[in-house]
PDB file of N, CA and C in Angstrom:
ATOM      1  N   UNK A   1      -0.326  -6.627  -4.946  1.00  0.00           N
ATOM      2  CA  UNK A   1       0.771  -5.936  -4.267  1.00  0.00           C
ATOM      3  C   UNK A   1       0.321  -5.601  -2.847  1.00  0.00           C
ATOM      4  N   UNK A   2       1.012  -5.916  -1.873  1.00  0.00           N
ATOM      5  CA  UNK A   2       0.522  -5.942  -0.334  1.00  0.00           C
ATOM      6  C   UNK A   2       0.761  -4.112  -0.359  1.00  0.00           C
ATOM      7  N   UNK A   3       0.269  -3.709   1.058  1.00  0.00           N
ATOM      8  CA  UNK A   3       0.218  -2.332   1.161  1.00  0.00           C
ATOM      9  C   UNK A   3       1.695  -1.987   1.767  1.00  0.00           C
ATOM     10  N   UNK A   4       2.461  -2.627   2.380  1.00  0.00           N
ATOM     11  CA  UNK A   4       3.702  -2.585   2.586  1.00  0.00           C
ATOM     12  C   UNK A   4       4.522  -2.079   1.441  1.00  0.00           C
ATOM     13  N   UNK A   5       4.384  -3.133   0.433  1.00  0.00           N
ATOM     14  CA  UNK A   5       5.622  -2.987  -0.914  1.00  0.00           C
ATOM     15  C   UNK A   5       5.033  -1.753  -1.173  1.00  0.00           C
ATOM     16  N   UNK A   6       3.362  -1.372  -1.508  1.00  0.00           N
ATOM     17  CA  UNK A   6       2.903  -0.244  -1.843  1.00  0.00           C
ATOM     18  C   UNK A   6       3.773   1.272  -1.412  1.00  0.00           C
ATOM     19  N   UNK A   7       3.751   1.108   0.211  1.00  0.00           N
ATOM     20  CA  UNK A   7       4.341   2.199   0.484  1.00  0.00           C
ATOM     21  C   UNK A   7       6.017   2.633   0.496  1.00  0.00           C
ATOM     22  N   UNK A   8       6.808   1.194   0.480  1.00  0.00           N
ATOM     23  CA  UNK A   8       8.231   1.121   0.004  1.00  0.00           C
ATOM     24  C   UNK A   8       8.263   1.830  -1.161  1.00  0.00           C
ATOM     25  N   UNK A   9       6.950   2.039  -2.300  1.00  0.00           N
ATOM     26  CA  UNK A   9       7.422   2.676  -3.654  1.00  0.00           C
ATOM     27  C   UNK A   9       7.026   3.927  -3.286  1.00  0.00           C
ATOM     28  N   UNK A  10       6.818   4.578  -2.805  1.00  0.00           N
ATOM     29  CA  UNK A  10       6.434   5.771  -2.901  1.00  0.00           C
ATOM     30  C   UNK A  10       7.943   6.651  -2.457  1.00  0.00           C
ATOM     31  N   UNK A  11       7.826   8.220  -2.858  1.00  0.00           N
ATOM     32  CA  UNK A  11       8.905   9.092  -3.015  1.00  0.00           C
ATOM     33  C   UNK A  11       9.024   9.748  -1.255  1.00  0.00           C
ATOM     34  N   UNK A  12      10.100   9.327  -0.894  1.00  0.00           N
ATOM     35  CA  UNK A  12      10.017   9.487   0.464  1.00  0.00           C
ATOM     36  C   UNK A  12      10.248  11.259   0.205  1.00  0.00           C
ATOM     37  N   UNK A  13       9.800  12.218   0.784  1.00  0.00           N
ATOM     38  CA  UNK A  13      10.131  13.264   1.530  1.00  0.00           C
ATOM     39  C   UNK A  13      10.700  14.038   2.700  1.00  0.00           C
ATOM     40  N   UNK A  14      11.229  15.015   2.796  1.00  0.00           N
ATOM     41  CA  UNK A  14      11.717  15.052   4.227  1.00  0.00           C
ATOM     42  C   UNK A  14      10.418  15.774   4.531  1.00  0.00           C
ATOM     43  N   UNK A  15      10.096  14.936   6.223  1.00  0.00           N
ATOM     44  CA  UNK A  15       9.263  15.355   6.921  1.00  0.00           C
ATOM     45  C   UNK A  15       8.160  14.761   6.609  1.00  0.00           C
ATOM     46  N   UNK A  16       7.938  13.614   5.933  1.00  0.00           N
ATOM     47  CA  UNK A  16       6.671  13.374   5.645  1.00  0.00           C
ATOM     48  C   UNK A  16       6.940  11.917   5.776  1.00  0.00           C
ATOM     49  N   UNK A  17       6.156  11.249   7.003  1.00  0.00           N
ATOM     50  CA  UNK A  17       6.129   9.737   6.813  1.00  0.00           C
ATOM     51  C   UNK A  17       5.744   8.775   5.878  1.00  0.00           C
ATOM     52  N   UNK A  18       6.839   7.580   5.534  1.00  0.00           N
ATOM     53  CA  UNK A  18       6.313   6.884   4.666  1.00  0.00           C
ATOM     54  C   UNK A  18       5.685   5.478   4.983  1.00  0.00           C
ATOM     55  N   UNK A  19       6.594   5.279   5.939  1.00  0.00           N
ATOM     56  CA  UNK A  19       6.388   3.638   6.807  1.00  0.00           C
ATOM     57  C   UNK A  19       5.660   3.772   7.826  1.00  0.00           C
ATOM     58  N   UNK A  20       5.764   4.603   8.549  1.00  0.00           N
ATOM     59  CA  UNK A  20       4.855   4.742   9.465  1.00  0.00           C
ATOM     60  C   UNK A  20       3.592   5.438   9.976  1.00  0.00           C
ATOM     61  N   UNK A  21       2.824   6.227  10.909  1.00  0.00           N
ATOM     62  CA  UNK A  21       1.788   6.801  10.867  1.00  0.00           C
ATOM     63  C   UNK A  21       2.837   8.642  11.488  1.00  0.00           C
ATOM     64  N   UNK A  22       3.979   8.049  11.777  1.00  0.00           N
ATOM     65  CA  UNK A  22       4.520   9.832  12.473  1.00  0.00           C
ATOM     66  C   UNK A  22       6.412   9.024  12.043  1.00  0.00           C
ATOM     67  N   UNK A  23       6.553  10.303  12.390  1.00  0.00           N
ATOM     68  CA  UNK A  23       8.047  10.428  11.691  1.00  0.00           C
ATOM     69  C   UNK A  23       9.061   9.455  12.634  1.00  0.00           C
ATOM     70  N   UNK A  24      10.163   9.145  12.522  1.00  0.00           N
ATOM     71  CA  UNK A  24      10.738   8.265  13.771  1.00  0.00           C
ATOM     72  C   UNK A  24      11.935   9.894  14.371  1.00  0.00           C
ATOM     73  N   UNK A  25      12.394   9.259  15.352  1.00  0.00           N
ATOM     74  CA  UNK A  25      13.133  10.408  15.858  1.00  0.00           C
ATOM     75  C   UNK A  25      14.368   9.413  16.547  1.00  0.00           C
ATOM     76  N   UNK A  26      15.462  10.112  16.516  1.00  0.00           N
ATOM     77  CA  UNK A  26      16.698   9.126  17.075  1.00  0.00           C
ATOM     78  C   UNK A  26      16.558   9.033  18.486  1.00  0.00           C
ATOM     79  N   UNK A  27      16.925   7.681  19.113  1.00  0.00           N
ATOM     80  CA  UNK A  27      16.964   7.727  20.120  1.00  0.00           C
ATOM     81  C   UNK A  27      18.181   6.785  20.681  1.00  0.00           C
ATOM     82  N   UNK A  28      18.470   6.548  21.792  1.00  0.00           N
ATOM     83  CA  UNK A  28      19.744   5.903  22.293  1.00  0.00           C
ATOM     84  C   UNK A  28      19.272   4.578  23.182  1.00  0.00           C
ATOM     85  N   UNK A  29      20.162   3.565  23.045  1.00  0.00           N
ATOM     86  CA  UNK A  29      19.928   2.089  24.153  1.00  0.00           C
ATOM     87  C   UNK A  29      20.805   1.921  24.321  1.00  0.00           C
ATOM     88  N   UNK A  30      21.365   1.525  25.513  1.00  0.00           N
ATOM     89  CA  UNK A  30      22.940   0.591  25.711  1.00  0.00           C
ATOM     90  C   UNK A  30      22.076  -1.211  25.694  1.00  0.00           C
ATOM     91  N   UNK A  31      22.955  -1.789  24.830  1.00  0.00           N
ATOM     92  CA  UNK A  31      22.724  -2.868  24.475  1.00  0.00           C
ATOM     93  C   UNK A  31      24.398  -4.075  24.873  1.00  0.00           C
ATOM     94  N   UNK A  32      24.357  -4.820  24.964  1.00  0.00           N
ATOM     95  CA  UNK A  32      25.680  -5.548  25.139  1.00  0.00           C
ATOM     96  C   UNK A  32      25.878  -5.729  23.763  1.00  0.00           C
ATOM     97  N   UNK A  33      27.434  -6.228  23.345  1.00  0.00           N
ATOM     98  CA  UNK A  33      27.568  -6.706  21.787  1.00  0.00           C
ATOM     99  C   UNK A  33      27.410  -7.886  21.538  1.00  0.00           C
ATOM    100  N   UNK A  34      26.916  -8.876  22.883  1.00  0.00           N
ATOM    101  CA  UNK A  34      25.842  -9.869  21.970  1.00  0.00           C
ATOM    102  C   UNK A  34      24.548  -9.827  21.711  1.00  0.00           C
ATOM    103  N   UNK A  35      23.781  -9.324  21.871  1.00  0.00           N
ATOM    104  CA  UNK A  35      22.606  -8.634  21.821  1.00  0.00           C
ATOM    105  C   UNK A  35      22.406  -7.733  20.768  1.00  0.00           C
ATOM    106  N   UNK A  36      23.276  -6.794  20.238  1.00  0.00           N
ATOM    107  CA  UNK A  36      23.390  -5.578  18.993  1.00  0.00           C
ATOM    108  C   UNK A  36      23.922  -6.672  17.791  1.00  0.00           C
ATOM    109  N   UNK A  37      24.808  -8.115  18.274  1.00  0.00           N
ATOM    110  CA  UNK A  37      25.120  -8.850  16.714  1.00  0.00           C
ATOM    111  C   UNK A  37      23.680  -9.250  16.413  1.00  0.00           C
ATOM    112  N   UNK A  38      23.367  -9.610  17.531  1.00  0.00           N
ATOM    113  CA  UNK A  38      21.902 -10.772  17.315  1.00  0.00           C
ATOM    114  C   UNK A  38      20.685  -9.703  16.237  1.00  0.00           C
ATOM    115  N   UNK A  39      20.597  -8.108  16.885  1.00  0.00           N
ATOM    116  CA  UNK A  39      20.130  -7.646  15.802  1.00  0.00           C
ATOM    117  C   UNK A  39      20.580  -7.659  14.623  1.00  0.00           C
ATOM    118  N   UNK A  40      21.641  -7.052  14.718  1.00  0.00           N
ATOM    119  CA  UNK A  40      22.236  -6.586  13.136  1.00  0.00           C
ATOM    120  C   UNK A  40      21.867  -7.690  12.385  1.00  0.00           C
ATOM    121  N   UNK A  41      22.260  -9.053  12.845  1.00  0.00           N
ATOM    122  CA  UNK A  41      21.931 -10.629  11.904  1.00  0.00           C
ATOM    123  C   UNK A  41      19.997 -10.731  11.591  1.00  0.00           C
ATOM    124  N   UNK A  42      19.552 -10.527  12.799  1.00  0.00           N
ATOM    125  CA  UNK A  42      18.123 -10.498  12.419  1.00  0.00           C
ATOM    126  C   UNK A  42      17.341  -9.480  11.297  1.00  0.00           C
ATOM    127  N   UNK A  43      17.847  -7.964  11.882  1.00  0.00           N
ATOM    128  CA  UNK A  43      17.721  -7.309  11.190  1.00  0.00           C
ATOM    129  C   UNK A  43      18.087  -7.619   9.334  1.00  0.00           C
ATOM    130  N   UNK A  44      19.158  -8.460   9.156  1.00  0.00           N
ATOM    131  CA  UNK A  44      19.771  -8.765   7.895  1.00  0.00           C
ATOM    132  C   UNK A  44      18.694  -9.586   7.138  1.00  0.00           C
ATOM    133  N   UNK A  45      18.738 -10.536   7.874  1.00  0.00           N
ATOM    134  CA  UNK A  45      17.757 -11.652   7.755  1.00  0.00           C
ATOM    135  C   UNK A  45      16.612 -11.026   6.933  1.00  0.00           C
ATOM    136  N   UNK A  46      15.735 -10.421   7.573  1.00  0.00           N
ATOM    137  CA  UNK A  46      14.539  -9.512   7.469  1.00  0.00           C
ATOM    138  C   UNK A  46      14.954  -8.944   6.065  1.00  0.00           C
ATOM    139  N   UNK A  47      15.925  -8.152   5.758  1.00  0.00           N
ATOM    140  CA  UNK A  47      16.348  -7.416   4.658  1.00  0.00           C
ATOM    141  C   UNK A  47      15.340  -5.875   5.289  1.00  0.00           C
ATOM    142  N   UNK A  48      15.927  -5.803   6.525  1.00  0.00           N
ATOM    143  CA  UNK A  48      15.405  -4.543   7.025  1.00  0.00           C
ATOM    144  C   UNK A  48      16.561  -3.831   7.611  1.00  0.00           C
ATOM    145  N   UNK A  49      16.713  -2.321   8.016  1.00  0.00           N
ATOM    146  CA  UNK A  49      17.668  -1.637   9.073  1.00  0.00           C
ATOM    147  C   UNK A  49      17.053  -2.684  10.537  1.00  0.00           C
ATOM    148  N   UNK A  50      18.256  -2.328  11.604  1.00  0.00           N
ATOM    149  CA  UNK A  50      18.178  -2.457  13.118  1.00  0.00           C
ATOM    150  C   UNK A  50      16.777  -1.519  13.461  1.00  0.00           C
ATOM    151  N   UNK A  51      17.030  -0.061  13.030  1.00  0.00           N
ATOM    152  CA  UNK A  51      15.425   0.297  13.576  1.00  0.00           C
ATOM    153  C   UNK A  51      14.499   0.024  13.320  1.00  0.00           C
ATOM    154  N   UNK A  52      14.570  -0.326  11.626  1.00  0.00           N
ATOM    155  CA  UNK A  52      13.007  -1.120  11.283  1.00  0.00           C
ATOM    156  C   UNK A  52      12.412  -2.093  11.945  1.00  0.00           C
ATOM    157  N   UNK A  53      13.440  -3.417  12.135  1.00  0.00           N
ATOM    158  CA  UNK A  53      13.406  -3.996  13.132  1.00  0.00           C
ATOM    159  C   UNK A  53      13.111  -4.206  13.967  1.00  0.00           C
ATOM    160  N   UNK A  54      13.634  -3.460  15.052  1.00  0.00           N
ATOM    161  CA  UNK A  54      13.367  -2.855  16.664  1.00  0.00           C
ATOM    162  C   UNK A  54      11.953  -2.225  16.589  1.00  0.00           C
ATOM    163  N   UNK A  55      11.430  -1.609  15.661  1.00  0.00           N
ATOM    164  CA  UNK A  55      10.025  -0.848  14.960  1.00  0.00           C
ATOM    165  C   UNK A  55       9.101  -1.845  14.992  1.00  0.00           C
ATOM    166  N   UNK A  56       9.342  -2.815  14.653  1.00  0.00           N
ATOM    167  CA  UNK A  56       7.975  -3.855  13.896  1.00  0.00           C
ATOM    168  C   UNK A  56       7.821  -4.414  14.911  1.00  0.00           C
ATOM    169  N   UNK A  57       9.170  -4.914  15.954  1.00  0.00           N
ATOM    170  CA  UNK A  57       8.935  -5.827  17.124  1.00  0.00           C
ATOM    171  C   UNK A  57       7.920  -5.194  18.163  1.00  0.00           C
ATOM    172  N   UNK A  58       8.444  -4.223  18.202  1.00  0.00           N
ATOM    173  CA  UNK A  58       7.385  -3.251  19.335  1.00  0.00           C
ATOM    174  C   UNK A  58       6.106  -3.172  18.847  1.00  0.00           C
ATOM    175  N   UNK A  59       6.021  -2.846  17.588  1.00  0.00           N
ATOM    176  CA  UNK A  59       4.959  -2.403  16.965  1.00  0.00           C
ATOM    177  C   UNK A  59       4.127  -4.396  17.414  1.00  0.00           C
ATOM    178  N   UNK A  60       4.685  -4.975  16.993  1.00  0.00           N
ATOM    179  CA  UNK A  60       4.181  -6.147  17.432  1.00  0.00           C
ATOM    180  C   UNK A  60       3.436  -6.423  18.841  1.00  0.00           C
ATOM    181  N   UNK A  61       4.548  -5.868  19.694  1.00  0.00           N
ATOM    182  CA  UNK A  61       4.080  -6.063  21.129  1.00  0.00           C
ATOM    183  C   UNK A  61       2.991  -5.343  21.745  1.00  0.00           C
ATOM    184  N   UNK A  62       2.876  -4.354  20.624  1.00  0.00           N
ATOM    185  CA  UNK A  62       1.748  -3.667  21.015  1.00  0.00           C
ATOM    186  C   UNK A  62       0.565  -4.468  20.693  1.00  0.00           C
ATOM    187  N   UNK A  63       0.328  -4.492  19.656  1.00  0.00           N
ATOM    188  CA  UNK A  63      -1.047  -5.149  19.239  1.00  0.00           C
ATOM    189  C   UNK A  63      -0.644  -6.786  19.774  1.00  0.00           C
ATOM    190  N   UNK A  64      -0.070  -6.848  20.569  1.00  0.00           N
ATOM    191  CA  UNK A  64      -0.092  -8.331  21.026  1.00  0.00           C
ATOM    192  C   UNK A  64      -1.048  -8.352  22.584  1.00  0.00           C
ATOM    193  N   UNK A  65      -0.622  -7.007  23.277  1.00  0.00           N
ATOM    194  CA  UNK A  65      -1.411  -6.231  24.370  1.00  0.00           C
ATOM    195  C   UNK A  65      -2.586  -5.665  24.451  1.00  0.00           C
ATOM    196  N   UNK A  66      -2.841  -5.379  23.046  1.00  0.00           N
ATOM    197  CA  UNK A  66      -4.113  -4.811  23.066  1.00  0.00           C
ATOM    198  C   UNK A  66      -3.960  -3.195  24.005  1.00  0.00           C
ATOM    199  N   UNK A  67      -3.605  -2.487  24.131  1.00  0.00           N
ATOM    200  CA  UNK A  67      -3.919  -1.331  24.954  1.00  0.00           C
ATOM    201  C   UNK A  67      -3.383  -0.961  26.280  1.00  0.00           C
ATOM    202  N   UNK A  68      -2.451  -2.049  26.703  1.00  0.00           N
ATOM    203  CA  UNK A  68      -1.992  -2.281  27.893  1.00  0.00           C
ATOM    204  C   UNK A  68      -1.120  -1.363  28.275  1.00  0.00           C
ATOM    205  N   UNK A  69      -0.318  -0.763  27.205  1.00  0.00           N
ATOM    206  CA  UNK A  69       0.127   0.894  27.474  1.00  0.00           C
ATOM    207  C   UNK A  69      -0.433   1.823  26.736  1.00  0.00           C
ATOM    208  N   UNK A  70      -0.483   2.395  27.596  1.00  0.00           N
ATOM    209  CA  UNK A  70      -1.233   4.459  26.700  1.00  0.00           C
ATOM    210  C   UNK A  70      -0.059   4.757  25.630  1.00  0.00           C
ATOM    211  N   UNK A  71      -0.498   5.089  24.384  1.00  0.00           N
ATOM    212  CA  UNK A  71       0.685   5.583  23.604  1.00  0.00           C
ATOM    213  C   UNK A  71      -0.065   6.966  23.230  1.00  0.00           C
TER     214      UNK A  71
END
């Protein structure tokens, strides 16, 4: 069992991260509506939400940089 599915089973709580290392917090983008279908379809694809999504990609770009922004 990969550590992913691992943490999908666990009992989510409020306030306590499950997917990630800190909690997510809402935030806002203006996006065009070809650009927001292209998620929603990717996102589908994946069998993930739009933020998970938008989450992993970044999360990607980071370790693709190595350190190149301060987080």
């Amino acid at each position: 069992m990969s550590s992913q599915s691992q943490k999908k089973s666990q009992k989510r709580m409020k306030g306590i991260p499950v997917l990630h290392d800190e909690l997510k917090k809402p935030h806002n983008i203006m996006l065009t509506g070809t650009s927001w279908k292209w998620l929603q379809l990717s996102a589908k694809e994946a069998g993930v939400s739009v933020g998970e999504f938008v989450e992993r990609w970044i999360k990607s770009q980071i370790k693709d940089t190595s350190g190149a922004l301060p987080l």
